[in-house]
PDB file of N, CA and C in Angstrom:
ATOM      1  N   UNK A   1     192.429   5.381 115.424  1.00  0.00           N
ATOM      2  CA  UNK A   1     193.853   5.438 115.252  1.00  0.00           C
ATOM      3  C   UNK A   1     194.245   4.992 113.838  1.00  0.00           C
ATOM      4  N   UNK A   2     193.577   3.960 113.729  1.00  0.00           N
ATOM      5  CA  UNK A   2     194.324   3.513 112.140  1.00  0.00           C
ATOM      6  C   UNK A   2     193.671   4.282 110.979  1.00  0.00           C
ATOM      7  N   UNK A   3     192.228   4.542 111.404  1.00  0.00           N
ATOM      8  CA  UNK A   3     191.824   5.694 109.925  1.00  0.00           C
ATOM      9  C   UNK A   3     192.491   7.102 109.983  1.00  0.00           C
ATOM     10  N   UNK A   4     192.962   7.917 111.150  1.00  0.00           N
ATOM     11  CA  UNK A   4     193.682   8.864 111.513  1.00  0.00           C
ATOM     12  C   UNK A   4     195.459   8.811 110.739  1.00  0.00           C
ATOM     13  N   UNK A   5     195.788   7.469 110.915  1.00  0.00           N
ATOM     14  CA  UNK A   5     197.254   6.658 110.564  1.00  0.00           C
ATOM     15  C   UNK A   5     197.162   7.164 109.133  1.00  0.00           C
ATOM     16  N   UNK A   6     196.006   6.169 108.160  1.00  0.00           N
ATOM     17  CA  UNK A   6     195.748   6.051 106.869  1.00  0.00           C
ATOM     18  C   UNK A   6     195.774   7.682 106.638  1.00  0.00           C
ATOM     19  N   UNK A   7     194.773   8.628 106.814  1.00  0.00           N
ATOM     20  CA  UNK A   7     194.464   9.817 106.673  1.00  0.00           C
ATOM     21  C   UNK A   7     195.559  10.814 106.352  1.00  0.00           C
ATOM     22  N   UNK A   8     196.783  10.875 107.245  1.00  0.00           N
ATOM     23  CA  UNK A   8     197.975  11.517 107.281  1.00  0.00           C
ATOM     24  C   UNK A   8     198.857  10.707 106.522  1.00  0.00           C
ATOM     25  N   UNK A   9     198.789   9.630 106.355  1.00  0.00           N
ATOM     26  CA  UNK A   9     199.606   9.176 105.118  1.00  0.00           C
ATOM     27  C   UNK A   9     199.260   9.424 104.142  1.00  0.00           C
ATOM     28  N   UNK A  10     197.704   9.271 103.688  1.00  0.00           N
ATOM     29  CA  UNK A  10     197.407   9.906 101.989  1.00  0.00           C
ATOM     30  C   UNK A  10     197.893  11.472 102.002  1.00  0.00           C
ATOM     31  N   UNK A  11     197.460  12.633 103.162  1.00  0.00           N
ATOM     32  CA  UNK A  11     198.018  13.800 102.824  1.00  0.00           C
ATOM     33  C   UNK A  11     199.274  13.811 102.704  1.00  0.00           C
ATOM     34  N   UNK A  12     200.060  13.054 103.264  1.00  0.00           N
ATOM     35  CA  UNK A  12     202.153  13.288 102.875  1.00  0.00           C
ATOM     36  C   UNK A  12     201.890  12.733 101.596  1.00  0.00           C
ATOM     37  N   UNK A  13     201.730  11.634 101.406  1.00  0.00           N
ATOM     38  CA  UNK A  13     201.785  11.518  99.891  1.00  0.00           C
ATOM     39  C   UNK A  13     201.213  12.224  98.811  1.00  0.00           C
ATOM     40  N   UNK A  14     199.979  13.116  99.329  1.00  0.00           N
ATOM     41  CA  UNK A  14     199.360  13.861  98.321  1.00  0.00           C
ATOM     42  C   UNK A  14     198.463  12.824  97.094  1.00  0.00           C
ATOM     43  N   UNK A  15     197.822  12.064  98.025  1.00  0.00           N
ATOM     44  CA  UNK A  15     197.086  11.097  96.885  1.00  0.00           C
ATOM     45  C   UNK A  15     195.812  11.511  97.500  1.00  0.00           C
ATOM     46  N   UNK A  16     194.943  12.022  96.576  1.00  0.00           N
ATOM     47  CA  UNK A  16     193.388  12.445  96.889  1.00  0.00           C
ATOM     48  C   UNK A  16     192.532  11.406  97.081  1.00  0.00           C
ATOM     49  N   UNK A  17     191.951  11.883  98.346  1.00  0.00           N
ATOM     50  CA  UNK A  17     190.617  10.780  99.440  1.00  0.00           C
ATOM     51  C   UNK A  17     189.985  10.380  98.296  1.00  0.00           C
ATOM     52  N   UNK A  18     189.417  11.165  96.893  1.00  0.00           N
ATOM     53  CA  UNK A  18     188.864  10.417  95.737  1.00  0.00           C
ATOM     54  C   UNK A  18     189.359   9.066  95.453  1.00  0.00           C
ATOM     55  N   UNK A  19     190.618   9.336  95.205  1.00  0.00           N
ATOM     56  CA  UNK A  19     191.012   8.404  94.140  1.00  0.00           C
ATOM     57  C   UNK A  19     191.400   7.367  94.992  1.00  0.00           C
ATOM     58  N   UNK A  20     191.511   7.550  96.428  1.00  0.00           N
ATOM     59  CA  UNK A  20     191.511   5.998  97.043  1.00  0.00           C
ATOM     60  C   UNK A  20     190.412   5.370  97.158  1.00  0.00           C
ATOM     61  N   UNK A  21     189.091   6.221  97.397  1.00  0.00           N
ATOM     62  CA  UNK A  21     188.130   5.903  97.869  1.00  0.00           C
ATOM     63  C   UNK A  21     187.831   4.920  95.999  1.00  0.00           C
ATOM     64  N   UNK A  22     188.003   5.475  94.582  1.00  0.00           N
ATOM     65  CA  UNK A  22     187.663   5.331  93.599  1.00  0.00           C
ATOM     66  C   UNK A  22     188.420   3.526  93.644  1.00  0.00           C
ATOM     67  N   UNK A  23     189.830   3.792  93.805  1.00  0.00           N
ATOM     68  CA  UNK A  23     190.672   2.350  93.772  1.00  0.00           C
ATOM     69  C   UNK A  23     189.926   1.449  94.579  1.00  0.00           C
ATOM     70  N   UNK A  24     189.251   1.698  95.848  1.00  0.00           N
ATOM     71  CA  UNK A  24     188.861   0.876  96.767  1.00  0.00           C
ATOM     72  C   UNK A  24     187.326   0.241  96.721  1.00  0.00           C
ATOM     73  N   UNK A  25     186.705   0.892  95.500  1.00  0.00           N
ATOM     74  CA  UNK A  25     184.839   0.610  95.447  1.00  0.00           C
ATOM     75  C   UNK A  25     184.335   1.624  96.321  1.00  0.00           C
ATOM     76  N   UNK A  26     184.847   2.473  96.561  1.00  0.00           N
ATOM     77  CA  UNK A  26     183.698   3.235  97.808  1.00  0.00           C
ATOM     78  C   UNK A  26     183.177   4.845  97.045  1.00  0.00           C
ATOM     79  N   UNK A  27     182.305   5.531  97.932  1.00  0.00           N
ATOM     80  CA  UNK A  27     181.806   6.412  97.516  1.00  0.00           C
ATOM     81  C   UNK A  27     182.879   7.509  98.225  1.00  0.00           C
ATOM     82  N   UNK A  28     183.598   8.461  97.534  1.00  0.00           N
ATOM     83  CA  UNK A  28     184.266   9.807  98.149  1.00  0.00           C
ATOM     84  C   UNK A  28     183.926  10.313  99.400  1.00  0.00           C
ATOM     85  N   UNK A  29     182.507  10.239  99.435  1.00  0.00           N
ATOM     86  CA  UNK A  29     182.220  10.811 101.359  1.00  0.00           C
ATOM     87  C   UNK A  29     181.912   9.737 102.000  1.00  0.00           C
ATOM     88  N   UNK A  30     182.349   8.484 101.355  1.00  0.00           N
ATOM     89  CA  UNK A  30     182.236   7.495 102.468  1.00  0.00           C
ATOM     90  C   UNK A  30     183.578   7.041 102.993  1.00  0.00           C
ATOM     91  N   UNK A  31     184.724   7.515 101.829  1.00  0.00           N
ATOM     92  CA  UNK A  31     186.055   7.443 102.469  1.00  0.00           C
ATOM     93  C   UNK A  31     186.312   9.191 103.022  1.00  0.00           C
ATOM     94  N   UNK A  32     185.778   9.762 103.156  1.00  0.00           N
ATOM     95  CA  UNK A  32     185.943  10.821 103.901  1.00  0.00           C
ATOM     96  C   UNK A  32     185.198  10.757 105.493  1.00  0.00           C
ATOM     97  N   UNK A  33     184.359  10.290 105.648  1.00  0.00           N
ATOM     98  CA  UNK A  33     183.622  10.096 106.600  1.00  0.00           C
ATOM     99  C   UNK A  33     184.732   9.007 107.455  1.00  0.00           C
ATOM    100  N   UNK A  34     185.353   7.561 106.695  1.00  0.00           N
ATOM    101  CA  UNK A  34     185.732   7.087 107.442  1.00  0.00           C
ATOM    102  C   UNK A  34     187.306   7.654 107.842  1.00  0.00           C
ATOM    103  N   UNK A  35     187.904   8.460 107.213  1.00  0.00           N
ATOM    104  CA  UNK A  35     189.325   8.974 107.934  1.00  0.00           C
ATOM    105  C   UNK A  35     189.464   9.829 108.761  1.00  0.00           C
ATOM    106  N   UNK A  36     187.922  10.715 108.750  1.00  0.00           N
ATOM    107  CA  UNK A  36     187.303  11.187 109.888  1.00  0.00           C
ATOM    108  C   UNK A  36     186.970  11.008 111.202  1.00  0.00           C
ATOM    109  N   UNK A  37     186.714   9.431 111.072  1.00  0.00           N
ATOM    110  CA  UNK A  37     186.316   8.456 112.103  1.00  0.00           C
ATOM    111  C   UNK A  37     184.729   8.705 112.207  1.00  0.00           C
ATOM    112  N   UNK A  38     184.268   9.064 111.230  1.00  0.00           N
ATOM    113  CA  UNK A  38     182.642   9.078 111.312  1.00  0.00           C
ATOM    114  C   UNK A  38     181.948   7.864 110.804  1.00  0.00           C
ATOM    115  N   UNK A  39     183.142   7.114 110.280  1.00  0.00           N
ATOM    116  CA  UNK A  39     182.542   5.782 109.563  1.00  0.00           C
ATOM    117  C   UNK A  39     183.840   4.621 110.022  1.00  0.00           C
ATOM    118  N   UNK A  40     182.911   3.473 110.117  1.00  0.00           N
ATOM    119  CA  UNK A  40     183.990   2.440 110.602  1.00  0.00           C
ATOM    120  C   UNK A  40     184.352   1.770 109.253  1.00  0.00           C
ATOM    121  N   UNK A  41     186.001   1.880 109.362  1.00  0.00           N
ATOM    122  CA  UNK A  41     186.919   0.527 108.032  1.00  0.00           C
ATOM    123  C   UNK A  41     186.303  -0.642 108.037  1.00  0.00           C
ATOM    124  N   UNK A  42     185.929  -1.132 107.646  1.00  0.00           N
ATOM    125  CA  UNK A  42     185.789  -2.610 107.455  1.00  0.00           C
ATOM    126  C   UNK A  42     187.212  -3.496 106.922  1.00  0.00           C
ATOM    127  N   UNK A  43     187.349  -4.620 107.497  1.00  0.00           N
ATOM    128  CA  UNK A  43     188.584  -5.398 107.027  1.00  0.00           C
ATOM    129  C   UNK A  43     188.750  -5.337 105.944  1.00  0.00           C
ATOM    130  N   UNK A  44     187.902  -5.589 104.675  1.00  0.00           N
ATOM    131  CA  UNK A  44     188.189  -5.842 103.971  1.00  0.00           C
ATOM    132  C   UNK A  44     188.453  -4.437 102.971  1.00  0.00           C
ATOM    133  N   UNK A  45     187.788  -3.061 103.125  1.00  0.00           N
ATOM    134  CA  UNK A  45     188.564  -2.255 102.703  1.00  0.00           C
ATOM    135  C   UNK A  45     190.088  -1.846 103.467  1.00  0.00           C
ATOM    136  N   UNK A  46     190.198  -1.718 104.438  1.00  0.00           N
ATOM    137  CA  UNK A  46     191.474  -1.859 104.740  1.00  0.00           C
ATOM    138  C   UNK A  46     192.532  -2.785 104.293  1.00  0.00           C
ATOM    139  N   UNK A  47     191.953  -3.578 103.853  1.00  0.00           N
ATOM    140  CA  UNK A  47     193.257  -4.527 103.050  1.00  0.00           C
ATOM    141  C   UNK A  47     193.168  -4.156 101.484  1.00  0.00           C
ATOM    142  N   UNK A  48     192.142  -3.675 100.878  1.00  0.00           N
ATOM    143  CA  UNK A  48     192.190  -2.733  99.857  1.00  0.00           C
ATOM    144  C   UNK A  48     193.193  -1.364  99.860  1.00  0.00           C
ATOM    145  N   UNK A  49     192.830  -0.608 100.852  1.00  0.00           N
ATOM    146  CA  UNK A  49     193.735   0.610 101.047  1.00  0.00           C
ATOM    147  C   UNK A  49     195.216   0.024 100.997  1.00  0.00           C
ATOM    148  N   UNK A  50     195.284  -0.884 101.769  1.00  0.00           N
ATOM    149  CA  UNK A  50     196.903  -1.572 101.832  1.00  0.00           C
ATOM    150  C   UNK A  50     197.773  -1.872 100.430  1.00  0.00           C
ATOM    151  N   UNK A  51     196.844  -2.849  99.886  1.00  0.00           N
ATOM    152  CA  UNK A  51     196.920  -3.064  98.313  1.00  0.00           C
ATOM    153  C   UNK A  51     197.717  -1.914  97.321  1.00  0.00           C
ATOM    154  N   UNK A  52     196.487  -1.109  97.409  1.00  0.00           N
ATOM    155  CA  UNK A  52     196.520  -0.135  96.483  1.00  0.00           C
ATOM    156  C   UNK A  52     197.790   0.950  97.109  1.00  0.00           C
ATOM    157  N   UNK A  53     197.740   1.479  98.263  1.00  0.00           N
ATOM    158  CA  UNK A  53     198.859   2.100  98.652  1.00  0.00           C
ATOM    159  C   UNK A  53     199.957   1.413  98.767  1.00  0.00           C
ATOM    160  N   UNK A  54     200.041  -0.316  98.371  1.00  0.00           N
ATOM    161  CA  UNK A  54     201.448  -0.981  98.754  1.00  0.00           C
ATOM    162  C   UNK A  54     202.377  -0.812  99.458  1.00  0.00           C
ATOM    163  N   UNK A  55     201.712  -1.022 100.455  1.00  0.00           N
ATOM    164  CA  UNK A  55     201.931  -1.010 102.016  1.00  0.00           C
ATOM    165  C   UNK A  55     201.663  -2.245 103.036  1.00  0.00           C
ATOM    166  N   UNK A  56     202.529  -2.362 103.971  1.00  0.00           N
ATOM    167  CA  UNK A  56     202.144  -3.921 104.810  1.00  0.00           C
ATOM    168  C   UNK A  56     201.311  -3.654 105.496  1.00  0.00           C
ATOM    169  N   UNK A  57     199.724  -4.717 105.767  1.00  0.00           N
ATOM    170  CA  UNK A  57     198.853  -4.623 106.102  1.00  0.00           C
ATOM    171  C   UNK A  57     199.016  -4.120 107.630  1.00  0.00           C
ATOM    172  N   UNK A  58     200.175  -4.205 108.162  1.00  0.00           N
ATOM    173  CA  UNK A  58     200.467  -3.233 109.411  1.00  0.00           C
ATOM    174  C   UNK A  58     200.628  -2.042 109.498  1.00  0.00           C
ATOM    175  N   UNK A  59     201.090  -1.618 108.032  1.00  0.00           N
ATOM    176  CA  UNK A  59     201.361  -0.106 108.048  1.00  0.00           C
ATOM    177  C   UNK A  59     200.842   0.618 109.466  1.00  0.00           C
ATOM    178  N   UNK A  60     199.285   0.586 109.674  1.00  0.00           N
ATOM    179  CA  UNK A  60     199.026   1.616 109.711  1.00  0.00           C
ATOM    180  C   UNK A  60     198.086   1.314 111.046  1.00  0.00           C
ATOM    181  N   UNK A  61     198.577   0.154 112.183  1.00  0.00           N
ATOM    182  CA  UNK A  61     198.241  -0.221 113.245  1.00  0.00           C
ATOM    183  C   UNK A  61     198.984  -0.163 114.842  1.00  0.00           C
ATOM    184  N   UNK A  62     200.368   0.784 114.575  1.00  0.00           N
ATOM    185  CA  UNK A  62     200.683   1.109 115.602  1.00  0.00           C
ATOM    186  C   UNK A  62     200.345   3.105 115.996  1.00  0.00           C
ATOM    187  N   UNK A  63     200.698   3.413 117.062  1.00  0.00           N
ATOM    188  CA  UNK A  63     200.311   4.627 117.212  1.00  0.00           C
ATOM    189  C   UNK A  63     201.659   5.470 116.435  1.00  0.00           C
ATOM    190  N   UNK A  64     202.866   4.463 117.126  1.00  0.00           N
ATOM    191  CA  UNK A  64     203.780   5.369 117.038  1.00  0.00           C
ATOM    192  C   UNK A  64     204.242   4.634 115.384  1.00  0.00           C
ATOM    193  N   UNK A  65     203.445   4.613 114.696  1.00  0.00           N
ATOM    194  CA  UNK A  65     203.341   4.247 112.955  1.00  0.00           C
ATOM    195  C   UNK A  65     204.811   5.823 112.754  1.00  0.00           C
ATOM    196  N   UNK A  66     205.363   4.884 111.496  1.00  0.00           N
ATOM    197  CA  UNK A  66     206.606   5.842 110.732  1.00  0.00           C
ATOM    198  C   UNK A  66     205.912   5.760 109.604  1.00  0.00           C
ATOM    199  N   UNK A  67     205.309   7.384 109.073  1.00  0.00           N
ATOM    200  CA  UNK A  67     204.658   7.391 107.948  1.00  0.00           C
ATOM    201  C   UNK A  67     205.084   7.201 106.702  1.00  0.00           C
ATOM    202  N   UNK A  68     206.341   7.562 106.490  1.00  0.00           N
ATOM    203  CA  UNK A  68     207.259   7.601 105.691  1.00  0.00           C
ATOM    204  C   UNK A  68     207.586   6.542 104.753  1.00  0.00           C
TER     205      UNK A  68
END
């Protein structure tokens, strides 16, 4: 749910899985893998993604999340 959350928020915003994955230390198919759900977030990139998208570390933990 929350890498699905994250996932559809970078596409509305139009910020490329690169360049988060680049802001965050990770490898491009390893942040692709995880918005996929083929790879598990770890806390501490998730509070990276938060950071960098400046967003409250809740953003992106309810279902019925307002992407906006």
């Amino acid at each position: 749910m929350i890498a699905d959350n994250i996932a559809r928020y970078v596409e509305q915003k139009g910020i490329k899985q690169s360049v988060l994955a680049g802001a965050i230390g990770i490898k491009p198919q390893s942040m692709s893998k995880t918005l996929m759900g083929e790879r598990t977030l770890s806390a501490d990139e998730y509070r990276d993604i938060c950071l960098f998208l400046e967003v409250p570390f809740d953003k992106f933990m309810n279902e019925d999340v307002m992407l906006s």
